[in-house]
PDB file of N, CA and C in Angstrom:
ATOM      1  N   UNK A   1      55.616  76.817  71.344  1.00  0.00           N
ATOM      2  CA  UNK A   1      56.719  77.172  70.462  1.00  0.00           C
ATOM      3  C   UNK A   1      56.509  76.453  69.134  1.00  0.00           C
ATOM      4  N   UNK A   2      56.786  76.997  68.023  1.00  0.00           N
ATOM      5  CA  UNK A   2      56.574  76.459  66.527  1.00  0.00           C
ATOM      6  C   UNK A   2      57.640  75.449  66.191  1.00  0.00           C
ATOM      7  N   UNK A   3      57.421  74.362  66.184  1.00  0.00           N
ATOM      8  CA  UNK A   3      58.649  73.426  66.149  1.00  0.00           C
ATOM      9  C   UNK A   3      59.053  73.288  65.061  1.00  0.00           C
ATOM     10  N   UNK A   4      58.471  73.868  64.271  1.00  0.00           N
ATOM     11  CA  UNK A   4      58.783  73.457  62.603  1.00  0.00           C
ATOM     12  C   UNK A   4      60.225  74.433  62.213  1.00  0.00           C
ATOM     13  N   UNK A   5      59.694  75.863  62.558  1.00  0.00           N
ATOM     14  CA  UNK A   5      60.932  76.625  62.770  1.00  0.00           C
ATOM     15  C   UNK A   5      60.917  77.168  61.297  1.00  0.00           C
ATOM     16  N   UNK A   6      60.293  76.996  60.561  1.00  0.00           N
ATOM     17  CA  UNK A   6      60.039  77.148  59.083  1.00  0.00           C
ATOM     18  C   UNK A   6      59.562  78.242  58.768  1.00  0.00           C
ATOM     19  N   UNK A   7      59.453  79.099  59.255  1.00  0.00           N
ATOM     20  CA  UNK A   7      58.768  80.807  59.289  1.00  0.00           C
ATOM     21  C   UNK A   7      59.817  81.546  59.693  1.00  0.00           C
ATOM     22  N   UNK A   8      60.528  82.121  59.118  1.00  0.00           N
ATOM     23  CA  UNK A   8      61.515  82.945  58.981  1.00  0.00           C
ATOM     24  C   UNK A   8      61.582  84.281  59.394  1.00  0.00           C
ATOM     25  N   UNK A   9      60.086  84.853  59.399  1.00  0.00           N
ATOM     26  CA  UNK A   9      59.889  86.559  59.395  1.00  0.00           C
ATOM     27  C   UNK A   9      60.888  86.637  60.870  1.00  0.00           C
ATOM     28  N   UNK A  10      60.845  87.797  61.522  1.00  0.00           N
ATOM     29  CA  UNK A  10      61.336  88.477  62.525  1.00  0.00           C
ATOM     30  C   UNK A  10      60.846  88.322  63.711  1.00  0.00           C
ATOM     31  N   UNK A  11      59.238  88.307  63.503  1.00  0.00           N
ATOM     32  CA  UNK A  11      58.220  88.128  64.327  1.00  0.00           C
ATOM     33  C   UNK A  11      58.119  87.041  64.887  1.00  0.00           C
ATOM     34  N   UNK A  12      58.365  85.873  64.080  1.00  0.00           N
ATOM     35  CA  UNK A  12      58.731  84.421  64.555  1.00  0.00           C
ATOM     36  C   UNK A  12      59.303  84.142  65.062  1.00  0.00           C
ATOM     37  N   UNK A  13      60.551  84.683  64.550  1.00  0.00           N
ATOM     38  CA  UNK A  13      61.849  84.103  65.409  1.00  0.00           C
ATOM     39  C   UNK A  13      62.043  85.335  66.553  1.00  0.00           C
ATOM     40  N   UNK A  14      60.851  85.792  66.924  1.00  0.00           N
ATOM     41  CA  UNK A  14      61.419  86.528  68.348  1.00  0.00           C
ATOM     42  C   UNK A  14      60.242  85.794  69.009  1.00  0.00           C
ATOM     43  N   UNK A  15      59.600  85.488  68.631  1.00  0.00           N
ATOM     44  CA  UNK A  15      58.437  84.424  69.619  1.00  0.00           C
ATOM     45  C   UNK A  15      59.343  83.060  69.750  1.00  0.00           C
ATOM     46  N   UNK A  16      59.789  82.525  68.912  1.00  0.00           N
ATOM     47  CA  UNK A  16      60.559  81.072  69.300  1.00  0.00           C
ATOM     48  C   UNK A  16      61.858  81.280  70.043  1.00  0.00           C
ATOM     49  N   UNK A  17      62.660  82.625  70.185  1.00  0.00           N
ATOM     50  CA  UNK A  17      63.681  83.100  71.260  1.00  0.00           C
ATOM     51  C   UNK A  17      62.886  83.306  72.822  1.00  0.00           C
ATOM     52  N   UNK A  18      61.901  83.908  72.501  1.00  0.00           N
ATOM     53  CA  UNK A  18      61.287  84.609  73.809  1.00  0.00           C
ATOM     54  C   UNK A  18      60.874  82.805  74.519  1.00  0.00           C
ATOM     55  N   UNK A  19      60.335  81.990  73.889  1.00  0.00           N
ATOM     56  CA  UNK A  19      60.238  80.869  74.629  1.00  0.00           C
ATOM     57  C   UNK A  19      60.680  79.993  74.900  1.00  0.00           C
ATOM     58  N   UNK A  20      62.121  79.901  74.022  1.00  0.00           N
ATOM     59  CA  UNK A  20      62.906  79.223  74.551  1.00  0.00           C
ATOM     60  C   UNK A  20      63.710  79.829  75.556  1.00  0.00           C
ATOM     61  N   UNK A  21      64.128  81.402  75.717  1.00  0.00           N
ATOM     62  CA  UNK A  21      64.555  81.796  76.848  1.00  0.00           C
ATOM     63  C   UNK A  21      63.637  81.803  78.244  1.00  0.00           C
ATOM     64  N   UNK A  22      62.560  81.278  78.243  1.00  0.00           N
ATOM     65  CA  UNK A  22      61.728  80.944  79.088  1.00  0.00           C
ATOM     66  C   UNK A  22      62.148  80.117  79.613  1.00  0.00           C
ATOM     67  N   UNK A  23      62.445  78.901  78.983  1.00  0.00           N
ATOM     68  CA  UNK A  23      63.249  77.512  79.386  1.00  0.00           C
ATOM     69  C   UNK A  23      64.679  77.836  80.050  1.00  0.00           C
ATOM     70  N   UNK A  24      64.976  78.639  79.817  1.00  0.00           N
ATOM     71  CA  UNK A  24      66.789  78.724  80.315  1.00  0.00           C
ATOM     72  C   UNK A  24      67.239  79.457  79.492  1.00  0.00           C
ATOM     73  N   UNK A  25      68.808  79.642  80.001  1.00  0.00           N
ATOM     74  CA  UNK A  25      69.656  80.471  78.823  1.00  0.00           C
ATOM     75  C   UNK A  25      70.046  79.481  77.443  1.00  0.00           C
ATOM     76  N   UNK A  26      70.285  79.827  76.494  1.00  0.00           N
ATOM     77  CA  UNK A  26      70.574  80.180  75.265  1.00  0.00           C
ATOM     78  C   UNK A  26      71.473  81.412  74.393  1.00  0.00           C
ATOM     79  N   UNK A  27      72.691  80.241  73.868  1.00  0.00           N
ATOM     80  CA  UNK A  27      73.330  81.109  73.556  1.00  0.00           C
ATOM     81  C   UNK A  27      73.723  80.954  72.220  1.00  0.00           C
ATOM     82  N   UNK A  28      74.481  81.666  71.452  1.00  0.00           N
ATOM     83  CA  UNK A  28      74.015  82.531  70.085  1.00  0.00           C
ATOM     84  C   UNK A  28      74.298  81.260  69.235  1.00  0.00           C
ATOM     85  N   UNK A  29      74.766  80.130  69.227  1.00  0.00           N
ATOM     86  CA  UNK A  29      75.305  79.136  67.896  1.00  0.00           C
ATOM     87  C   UNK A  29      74.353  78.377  68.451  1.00  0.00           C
ATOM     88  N   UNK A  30      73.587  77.926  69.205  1.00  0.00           N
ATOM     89  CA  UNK A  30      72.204  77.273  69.624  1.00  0.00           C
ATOM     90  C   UNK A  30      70.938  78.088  68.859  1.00  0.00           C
ATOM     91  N   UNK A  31      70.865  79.228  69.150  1.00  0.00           N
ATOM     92  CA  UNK A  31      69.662  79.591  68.478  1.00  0.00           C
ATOM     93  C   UNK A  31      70.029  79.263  66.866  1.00  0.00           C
ATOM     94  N   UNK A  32      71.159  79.620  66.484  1.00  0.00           N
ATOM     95  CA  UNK A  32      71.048  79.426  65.092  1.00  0.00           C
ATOM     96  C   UNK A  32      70.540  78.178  64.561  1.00  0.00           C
ATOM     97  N   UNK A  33      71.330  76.932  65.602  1.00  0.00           N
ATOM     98  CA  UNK A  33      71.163  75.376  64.748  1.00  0.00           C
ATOM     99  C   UNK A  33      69.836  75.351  65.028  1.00  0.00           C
ATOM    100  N   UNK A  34      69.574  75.457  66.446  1.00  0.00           N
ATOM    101  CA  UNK A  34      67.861  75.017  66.783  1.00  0.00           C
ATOM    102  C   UNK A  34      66.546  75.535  66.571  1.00  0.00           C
ATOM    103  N   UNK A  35      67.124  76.707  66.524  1.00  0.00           N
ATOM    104  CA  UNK A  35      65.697  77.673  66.471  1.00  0.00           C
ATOM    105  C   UNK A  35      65.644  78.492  64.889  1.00  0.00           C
ATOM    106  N   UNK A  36      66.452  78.338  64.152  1.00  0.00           N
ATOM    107  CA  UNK A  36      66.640  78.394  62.606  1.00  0.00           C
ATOM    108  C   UNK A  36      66.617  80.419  62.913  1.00  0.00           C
ATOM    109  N   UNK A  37      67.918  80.898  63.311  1.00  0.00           N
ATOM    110  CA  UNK A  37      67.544  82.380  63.564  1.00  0.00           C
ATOM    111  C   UNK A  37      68.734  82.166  63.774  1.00  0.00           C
ATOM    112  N   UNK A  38      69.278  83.086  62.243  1.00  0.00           N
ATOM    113  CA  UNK A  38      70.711  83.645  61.785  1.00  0.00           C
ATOM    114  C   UNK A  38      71.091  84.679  62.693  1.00  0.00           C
ATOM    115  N   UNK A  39      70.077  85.957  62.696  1.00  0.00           N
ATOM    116  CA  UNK A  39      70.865  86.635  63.662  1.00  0.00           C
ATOM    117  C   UNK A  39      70.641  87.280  65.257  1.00  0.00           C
ATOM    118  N   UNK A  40      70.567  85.992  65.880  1.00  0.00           N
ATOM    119  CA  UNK A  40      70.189  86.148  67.438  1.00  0.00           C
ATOM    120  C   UNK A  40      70.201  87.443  68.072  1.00  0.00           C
ATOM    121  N   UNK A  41      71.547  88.087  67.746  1.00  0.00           N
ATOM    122  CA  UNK A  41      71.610  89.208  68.324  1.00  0.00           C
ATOM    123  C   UNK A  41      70.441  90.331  68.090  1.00  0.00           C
ATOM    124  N   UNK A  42      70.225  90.525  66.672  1.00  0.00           N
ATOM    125  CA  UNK A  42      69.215  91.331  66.318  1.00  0.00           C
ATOM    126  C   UNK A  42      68.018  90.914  66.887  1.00  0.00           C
ATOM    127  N   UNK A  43      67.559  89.739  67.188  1.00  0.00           N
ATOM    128  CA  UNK A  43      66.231  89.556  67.317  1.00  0.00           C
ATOM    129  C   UNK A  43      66.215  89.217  68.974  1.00  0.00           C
ATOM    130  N   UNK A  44      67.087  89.469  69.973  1.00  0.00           N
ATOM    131  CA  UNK A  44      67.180  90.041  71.153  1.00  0.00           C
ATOM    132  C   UNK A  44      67.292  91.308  71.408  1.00  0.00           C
ATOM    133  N   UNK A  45      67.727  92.267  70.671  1.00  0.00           N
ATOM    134  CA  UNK A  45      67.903  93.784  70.827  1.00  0.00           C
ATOM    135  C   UNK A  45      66.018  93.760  70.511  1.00  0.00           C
ATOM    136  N   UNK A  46      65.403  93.221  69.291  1.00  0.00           N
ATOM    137  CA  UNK A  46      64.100  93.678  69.569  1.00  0.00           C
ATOM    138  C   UNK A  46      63.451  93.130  70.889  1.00  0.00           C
ATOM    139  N   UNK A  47      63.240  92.233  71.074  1.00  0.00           N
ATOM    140  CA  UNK A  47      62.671  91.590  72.485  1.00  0.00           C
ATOM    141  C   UNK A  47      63.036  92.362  73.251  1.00  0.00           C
ATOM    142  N   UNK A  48      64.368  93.034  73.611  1.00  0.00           N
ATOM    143  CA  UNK A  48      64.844  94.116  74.647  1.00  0.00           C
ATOM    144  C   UNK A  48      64.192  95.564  74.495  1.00  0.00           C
ATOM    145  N   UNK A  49      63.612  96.038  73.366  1.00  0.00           N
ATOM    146  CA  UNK A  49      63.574  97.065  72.846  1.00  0.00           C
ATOM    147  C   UNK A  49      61.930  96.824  73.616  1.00  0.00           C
ATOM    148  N   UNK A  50      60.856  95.477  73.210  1.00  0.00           N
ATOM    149  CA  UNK A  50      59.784  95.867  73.891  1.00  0.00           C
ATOM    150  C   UNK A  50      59.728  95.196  75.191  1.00  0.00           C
ATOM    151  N   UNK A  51      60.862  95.815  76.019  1.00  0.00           N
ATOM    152  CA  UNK A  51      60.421  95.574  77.486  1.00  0.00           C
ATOM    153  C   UNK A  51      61.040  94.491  78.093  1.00  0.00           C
ATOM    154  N   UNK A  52      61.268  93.361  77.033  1.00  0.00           N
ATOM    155  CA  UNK A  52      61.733  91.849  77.937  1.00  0.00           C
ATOM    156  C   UNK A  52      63.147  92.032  78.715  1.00  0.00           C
ATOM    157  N   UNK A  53      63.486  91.562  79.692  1.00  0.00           N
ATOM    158  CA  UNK A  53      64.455  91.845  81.003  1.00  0.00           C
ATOM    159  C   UNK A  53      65.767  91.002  80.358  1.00  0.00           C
ATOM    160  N   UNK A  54      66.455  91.220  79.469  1.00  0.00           N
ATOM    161  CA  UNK A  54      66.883  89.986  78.904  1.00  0.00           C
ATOM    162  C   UNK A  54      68.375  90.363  78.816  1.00  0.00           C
ATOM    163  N   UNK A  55      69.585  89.901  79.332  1.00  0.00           N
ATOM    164  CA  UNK A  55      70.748  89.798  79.655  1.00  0.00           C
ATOM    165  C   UNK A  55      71.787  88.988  79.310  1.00  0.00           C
ATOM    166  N   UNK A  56      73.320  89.097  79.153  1.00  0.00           N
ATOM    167  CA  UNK A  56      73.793  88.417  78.486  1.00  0.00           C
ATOM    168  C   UNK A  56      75.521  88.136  79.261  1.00  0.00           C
ATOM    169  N   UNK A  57      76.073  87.316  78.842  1.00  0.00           N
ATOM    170  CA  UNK A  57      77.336  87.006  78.999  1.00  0.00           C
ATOM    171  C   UNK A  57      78.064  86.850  77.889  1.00  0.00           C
ATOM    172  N   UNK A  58      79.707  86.703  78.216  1.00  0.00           N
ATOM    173  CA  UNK A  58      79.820  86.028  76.924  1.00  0.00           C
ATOM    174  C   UNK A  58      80.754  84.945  77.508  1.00  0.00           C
ATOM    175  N   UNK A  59      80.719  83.858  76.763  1.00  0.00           N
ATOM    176  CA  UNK A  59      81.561  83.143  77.393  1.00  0.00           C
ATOM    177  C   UNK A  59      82.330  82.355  75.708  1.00  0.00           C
ATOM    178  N   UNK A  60      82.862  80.803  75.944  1.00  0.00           N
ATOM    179  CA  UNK A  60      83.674  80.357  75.122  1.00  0.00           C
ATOM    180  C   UNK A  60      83.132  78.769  74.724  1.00  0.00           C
ATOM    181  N   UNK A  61      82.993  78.844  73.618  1.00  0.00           N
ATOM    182  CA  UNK A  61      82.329  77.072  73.704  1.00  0.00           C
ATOM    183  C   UNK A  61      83.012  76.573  72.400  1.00  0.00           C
ATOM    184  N   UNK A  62      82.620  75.550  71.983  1.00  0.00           N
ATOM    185  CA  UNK A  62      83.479  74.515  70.971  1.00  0.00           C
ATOM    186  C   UNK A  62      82.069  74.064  70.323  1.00  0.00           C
ATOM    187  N   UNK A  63      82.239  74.109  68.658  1.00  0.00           N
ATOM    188  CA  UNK A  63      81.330  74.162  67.390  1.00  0.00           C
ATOM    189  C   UNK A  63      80.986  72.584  67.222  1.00  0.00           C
ATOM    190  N   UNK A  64      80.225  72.138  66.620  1.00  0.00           N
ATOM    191  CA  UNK A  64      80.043  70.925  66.057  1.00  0.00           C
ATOM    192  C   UNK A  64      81.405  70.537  65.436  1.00  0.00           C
ATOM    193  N   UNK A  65      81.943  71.419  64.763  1.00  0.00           N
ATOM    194  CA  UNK A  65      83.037  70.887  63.976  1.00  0.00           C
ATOM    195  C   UNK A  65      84.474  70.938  64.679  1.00  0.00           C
ATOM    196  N   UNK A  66      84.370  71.096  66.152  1.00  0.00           N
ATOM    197  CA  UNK A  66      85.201  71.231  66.846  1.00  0.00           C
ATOM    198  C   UNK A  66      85.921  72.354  66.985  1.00  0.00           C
ATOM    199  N   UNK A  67      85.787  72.932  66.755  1.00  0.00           N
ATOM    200  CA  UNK A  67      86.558  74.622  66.602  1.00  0.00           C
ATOM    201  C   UNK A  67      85.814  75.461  68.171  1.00  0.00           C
ATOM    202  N   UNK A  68      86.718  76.306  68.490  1.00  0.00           N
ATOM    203  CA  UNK A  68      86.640  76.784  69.771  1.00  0.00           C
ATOM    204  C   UNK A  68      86.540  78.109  68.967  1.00  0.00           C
ATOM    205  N   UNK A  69      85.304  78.632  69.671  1.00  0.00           N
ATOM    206  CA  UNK A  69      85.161  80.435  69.500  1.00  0.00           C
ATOM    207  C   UNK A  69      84.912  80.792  70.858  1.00  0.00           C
ATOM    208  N   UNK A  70      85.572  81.920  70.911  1.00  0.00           N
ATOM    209  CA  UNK A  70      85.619  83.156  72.319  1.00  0.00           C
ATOM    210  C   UNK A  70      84.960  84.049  71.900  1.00  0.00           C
ATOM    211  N   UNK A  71      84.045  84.690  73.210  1.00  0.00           N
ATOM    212  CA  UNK A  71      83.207  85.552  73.317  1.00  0.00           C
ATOM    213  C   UNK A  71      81.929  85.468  72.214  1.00  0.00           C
ATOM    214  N   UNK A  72      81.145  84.474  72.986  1.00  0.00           N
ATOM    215  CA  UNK A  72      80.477  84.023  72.250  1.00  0.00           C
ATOM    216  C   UNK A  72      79.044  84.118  73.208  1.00  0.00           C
ATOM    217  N   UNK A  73      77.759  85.040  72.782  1.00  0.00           N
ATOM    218  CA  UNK A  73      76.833  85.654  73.873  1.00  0.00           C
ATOM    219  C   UNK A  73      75.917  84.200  74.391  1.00  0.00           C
ATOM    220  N   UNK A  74      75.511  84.055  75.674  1.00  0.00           N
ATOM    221  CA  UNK A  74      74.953  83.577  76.484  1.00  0.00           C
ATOM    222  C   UNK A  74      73.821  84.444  76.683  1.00  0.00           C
ATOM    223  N   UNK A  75      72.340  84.525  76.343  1.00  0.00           N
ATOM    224  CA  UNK A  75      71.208  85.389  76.608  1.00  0.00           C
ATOM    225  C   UNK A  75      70.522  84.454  77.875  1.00  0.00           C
ATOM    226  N   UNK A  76      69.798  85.306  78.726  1.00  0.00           N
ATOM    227  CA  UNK A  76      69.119  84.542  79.336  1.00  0.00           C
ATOM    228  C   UNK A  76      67.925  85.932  80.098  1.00  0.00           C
ATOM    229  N   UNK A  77      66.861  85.251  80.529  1.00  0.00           N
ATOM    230  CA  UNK A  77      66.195  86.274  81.472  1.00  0.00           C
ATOM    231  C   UNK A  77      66.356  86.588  82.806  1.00  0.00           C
ATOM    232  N   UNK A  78      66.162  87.815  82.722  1.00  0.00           N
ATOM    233  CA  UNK A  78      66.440  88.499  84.269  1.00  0.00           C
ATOM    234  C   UNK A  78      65.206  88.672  84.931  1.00  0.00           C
ATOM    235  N   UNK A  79      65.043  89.147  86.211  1.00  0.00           N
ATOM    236  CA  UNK A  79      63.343  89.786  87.093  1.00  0.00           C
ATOM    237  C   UNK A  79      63.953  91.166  86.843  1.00  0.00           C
ATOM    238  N   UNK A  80      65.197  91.456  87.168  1.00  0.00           N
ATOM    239  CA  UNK A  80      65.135  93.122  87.073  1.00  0.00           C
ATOM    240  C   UNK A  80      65.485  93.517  85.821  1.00  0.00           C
ATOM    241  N   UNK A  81      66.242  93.100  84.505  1.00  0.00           N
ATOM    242  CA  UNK A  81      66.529  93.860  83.360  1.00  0.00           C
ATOM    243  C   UNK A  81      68.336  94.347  84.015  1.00  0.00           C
ATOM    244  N   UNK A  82      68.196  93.465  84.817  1.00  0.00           N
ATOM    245  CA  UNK A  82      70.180  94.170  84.896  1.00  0.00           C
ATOM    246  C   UNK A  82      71.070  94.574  83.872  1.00  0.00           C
TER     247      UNK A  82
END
């Protein structure tokens, strides 16, 4: 994984999603701080688009700045693509 995170294209940031969802789930205000990828969603619809089994929830979590947002996506990988 590119730790620098400093490559911005599309292509990047669906290689640094695809391997950190390797590791576990990841969900959408994580990829942004950590993996420098504004819009998670888009760059999971592509990963989904070529093939990857990749699934979601939504659940409710609390911001750095303390603020609580609802329905907030949880991605993670599947074996079947449920």
């Amino acid at each position: 994984m590119d730790i620098r995170h400093g490559n911005t294209s599309a292509s990047a940031q669906r290689n640094r999603l695809l391997a950190r969802l390797q590791l576990g789930p990841i969900d959408t205000l994580t990829a942004r701080r950590e993996l420098n990828i504004l819009m998670p969603a888009a760059r999971i619809k592509e990963l989904k688009e070529r093939g990857n089994p990749i699934s979601k929830q939504r659940i409710s979590m609390t911001d750095e700045q303390g603020r609580t947002h609802h329905g907030i996506a949880l991605y993670y990988l599947t074996q079947t693509g449920e």
